[in-house]
Protein backbone atom coordinates (compact mmCIF):
# COMPACT_ATOMS: atom_id res chain seq x y z
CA UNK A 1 13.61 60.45 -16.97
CA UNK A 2 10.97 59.62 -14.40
CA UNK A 3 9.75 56.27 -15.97
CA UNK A 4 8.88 54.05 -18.25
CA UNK A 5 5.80 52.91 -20.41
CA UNK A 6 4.93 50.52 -22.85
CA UNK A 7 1.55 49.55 -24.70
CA UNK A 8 1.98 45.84 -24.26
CA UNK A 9 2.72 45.88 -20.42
CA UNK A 10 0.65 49.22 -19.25
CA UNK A 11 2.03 52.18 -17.77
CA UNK A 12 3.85 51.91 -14.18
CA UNK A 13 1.70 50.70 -11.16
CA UNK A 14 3.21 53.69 -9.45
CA UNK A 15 1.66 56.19 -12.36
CA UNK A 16 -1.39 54.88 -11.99
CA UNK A 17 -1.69 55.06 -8.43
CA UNK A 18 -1.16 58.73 -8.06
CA UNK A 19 -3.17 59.85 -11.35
CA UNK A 20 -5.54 57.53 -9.40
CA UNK A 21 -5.22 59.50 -6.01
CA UNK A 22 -5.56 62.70 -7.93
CA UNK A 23 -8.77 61.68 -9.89
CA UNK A 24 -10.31 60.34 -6.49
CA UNK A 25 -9.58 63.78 -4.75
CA UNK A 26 -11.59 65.38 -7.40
CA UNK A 27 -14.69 66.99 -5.44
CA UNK A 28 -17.95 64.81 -6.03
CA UNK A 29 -20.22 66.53 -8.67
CA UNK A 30 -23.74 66.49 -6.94
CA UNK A 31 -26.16 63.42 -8.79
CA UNK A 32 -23.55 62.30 -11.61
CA UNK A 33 -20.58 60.89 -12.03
CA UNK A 34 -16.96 62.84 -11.97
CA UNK A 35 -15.63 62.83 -15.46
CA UNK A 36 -12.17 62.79 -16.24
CA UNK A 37 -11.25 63.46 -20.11
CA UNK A 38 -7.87 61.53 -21.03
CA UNK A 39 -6.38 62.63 -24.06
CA UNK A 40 -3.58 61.54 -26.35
CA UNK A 41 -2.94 61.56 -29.73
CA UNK A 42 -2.49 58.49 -31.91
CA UNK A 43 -0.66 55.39 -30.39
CA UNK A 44 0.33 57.06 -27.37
CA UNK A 45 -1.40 54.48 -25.35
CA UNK A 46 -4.79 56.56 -23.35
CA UNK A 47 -6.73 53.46 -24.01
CA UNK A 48 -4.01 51.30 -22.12
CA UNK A 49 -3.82 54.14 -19.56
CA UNK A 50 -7.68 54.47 -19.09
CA UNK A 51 -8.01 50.40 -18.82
CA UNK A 52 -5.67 50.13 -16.28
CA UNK A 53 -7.07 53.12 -13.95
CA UNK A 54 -10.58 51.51 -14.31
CA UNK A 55 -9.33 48.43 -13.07
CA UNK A 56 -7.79 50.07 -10.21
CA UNK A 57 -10.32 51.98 -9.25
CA UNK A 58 -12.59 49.40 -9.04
CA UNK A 59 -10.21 46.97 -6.98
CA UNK A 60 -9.79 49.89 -4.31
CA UNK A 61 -13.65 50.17 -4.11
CA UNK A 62 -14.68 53.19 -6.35
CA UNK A 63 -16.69 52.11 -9.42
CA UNK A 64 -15.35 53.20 -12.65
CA UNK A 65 -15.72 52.68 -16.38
CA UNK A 66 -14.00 54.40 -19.56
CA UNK A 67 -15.80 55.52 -22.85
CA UNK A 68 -13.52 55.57 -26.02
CA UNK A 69 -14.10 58.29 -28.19
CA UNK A 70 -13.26 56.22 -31.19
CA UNK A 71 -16.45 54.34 -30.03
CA UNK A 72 -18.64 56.63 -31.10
CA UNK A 73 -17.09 57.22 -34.89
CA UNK A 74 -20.09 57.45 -37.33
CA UNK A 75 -20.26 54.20 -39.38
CA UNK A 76 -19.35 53.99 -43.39
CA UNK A 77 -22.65 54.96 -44.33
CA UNK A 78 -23.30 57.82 -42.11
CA UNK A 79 -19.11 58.79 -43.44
CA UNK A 80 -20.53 58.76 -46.93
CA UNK A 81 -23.56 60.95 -46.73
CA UNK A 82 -20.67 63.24 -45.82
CA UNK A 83 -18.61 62.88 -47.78
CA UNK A 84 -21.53 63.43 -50.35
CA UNK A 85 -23.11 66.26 -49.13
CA UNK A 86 -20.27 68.28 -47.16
CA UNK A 87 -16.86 66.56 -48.87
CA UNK A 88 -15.37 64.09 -49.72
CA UNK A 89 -12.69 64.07 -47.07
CA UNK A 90 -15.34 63.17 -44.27
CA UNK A 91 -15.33 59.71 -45.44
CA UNK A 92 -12.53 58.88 -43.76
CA UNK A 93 -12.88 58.76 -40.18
CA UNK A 94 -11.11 60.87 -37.54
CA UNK A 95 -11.39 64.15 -37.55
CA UNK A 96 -14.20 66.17 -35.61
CA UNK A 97 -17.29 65.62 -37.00
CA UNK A 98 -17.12 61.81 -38.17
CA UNK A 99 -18.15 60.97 -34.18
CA UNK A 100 -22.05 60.69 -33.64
CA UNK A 101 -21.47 63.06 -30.96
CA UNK A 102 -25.32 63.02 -29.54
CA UNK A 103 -24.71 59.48 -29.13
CA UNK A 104 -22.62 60.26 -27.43
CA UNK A 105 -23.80 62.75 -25.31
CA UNK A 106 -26.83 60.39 -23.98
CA UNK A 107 -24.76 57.90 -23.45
CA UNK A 108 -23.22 59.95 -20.76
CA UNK A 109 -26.51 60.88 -19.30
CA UNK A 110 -27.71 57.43 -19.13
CA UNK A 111 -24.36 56.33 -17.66
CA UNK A 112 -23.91 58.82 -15.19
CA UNK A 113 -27.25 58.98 -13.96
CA UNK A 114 -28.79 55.38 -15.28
CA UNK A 115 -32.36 54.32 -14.76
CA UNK A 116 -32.08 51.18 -12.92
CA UNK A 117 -34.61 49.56 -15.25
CA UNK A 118 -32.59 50.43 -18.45
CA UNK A 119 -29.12 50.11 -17.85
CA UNK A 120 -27.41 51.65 -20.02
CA UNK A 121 -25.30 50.36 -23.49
CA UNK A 122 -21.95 51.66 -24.08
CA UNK A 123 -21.02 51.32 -28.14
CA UNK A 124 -18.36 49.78 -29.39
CA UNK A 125 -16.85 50.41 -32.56
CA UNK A 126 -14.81 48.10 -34.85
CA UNK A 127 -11.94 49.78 -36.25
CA UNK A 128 -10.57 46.57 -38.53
CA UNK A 129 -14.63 46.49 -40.38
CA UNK A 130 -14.80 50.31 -40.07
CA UNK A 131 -18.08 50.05 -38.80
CA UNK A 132 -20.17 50.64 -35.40
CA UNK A 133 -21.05 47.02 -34.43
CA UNK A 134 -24.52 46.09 -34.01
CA UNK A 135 -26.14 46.96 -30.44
CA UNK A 136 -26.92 43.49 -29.17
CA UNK A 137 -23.03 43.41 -28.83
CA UNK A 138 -22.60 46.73 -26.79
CA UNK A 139 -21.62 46.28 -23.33
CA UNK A 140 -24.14 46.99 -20.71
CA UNK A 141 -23.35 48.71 -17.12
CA UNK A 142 -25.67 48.26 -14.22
CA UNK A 143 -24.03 50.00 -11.30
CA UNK A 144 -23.57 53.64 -12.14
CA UNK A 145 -19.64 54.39 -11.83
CA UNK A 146 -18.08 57.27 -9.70
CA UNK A 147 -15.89 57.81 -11.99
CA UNK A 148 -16.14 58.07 -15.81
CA UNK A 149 -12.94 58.01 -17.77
CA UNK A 150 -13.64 59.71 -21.82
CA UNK A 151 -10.31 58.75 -23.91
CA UNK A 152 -10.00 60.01 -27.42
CA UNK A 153 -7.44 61.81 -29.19
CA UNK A 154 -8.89 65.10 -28.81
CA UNK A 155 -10.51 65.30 -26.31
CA UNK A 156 -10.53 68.66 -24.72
CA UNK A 157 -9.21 70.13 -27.88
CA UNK A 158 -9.99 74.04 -29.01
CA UNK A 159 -11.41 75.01 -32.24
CA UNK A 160 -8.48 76.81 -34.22
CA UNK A 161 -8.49 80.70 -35.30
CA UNK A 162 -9.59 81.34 -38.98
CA UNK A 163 -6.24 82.74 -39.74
CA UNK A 164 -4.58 79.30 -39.02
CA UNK A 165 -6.89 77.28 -41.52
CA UNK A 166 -5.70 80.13 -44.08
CA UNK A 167 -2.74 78.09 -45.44
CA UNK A 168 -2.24 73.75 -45.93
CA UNK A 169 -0.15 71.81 -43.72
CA UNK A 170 0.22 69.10 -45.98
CA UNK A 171 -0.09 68.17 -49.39
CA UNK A 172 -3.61 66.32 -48.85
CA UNK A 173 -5.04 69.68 -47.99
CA UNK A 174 -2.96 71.41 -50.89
CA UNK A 175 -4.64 69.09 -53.62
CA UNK A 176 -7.49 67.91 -51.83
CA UNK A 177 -9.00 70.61 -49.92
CA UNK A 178 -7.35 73.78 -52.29
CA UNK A 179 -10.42 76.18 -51.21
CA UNK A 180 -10.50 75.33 -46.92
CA UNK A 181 -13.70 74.12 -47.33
CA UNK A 182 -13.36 70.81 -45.34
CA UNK A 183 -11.25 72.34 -43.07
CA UNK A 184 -13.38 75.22 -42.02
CA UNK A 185 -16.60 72.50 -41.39
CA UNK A 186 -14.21 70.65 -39.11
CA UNK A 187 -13.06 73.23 -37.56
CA UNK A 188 -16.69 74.53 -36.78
CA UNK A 189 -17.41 71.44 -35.56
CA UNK A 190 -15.25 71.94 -32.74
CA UNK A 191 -16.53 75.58 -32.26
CA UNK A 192 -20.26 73.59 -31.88
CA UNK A 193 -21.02 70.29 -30.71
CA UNK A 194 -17.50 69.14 -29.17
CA UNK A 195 -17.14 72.72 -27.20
CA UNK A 196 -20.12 71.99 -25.63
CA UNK A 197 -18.99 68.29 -24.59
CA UNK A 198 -15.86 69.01 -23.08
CA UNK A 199 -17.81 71.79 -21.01
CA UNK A 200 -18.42 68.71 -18.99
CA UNK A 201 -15.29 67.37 -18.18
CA UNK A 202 -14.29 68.06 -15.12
CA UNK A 203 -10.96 67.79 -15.35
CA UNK A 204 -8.57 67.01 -17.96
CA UNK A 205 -5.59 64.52 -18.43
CA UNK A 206 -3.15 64.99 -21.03
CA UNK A 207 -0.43 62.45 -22.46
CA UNK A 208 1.94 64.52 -24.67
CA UNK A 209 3.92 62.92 -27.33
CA UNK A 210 7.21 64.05 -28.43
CA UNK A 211 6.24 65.31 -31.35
CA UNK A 212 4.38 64.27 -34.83
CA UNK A 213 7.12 61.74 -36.26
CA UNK A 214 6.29 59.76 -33.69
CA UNK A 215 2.86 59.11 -34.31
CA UNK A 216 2.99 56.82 -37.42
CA UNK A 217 5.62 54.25 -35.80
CA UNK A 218 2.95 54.27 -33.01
CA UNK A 219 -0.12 53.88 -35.22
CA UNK A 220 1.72 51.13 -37.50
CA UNK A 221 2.14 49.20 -34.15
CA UNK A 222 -1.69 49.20 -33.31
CA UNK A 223 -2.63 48.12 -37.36
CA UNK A 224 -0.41 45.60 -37.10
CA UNK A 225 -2.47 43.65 -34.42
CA UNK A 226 -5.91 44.83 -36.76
CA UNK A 227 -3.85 42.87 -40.03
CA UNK A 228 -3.50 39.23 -37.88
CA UNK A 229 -7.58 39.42 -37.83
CA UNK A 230 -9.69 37.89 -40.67
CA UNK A 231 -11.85 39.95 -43.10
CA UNK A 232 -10.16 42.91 -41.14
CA UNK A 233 -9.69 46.46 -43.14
CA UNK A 234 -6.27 47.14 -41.52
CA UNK A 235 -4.31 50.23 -42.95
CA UNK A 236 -1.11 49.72 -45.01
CA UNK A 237 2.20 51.76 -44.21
CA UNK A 238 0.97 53.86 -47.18
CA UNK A 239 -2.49 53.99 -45.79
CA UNK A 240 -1.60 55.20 -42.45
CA UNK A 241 0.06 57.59 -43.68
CA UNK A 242 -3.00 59.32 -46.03
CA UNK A 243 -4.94 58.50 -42.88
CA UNK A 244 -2.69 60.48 -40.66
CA UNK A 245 -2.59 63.37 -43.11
CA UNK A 246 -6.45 63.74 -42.31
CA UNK A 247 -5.76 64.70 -38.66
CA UNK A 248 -1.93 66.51 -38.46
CA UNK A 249 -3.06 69.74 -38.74
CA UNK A 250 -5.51 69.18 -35.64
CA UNK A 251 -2.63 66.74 -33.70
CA UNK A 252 -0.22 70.17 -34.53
CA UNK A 253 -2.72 72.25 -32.68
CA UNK A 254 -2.95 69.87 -30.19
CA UNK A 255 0.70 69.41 -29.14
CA UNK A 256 0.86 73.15 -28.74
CA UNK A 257 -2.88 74.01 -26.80
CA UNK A 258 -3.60 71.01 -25.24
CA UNK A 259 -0.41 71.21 -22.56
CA UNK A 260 -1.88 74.89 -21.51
CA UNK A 261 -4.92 73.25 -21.06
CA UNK A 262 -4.50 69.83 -19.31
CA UNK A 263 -4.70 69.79 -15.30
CA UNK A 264 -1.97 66.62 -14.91
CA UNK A 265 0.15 66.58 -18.19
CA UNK A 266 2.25 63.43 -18.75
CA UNK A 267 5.21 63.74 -21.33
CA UNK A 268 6.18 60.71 -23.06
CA UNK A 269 9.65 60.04 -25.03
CA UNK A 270 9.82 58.60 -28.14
CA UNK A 271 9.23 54.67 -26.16
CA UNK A 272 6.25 56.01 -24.56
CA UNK A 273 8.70 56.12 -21.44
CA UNK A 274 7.23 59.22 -19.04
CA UNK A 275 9.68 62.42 -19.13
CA UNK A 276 8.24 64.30 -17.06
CA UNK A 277 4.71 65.10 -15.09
CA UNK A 278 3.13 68.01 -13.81
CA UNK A 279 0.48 69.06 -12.21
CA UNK A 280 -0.09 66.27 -9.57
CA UNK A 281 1.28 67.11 -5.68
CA UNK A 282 4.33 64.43 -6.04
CA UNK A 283 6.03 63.69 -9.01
CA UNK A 284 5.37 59.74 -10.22
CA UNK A 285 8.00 57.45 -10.59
């Protein structure tokens, strides 16, 4: 075992430090920002993780700032012209395609190469409403960072081979999606607009989970701070479970291609402690 993690307390100074040392070393991209794709599936902490390297960053005097994928989620009503007109499965949020991806995409322009005059907004959406909230509450950023940290789930992630989407993983594709026809459009969207996003990462960061019957412990943690809030739309146990059955055949593909891909790759054990890292010079403690 080479460490320990948590949610509530952050990952290890020490772990941050070198992932930090290793994203600083990155050679400067000529008029933009270097940008560093951190991803992780459900509950494993990246938005912890991408926090706490901001922070550091900043206090050793190289401008940073993080963009959540989950952000950027298309709002109910966008979801439901979906669902309407492609199927009914794309109300629920999560899976490729429910993210307002040319939102997305500008708001990495403007960010990494901002116009003094109009500083750019960075979205912010409200997972306990379900809902983008309004703009007058996104946060603004005047400096233009050196670093740009994207977190998401998965981010980075490779559109799958036809013959995979041949057969269901689960029984919500089974009954739900008998003839492949939601998950061929999701799929596609990966072959489309998110291909050409993570074109522009310039390096990517991986957090690997031990495996998918981890995820819902992890996810029940993070609901459980969404039910304390009032007129919050925090999942059930039941409904985290139908929500995670709209993105395990994608968080399968992911625990298998995303490792190959990453440039540092961070295993976690079942506490989120850190197994084992590769791809950095030194090992972290």
């Amino acid at each position: 075992m080479v460490g320990n993690a948590s949610t509530r307390t952050g990952y290890s100074p020490r772990l941050v430090r070198q992932l930090l040392d290793w994203m600083h070393a990155i050679p400067p991209a000529r008029d933009r920002s270097i940008l560093v794709g951190l991803s992780a599936l459900q509950g494993s902490g990246k938005s912890t993780l991408a926090e706490q390297l901001v922070r550091a960053s900043s206090e050793c005097g190289v401008t940073a700032s993080m963009l959540a994928l989950d952000d950027f989620y298309l709002g109910r009503r966008d979801r439901f012209r979906l669902a309407r007109t492609i199927h009914p499965l794309l109300k629920t949020r999560g899976v490729p395609g429910t993210h307002d991806i040319p939102l997305l995409e500008a708001t990495l322009d403007a960010l990494c190469q901002p116009d003094n005059g109009s500083p750019p907004h960075l979205p912010r959406f409200d997972k306990g409403r379900d809902t983008r909230l309004p703009r007058s509450r996104w946060r603004r950023v005047r400096q233009a960072p050196r670093l740009v940290i994207l977190e998401g789930w998965c981010v980075g992630l490779e559109a799958e081979s036809a013959q995979a989407l041949i057969h269901p993983v689960n029984d919500l594709e089974r009954d739900e999606d008998a003839d492949g026809r939601w998950r061929r459009w999701v799929n596609q969207q990966l072959l489309d607009d998110y291909a050409r996003l993570w074109k522009r990462l310039d390096r990517l960061l991986v957090l690997q989970a031990p495996g998918l019957d981890v995820i819902q412990n992890w996810r029940d943690e993070q609901e459980r701070t969404l039910r304390t809030r009032v007129a919050s739309r925090a999942m059930s146990a039941s409904e985290i479970v139908r929500f995670l059955a709209h993105t395990e055949r994608l968080s399968r593909h992911a625990l298998v291609s995303l490792p190959r891909k990453a440039d540092v790759l961070v295993a976690l054990g079942r506490q989120r402690e850190i197994r084992s890292i590769s791809g950095l010079e030194q090992p972290a403690a």
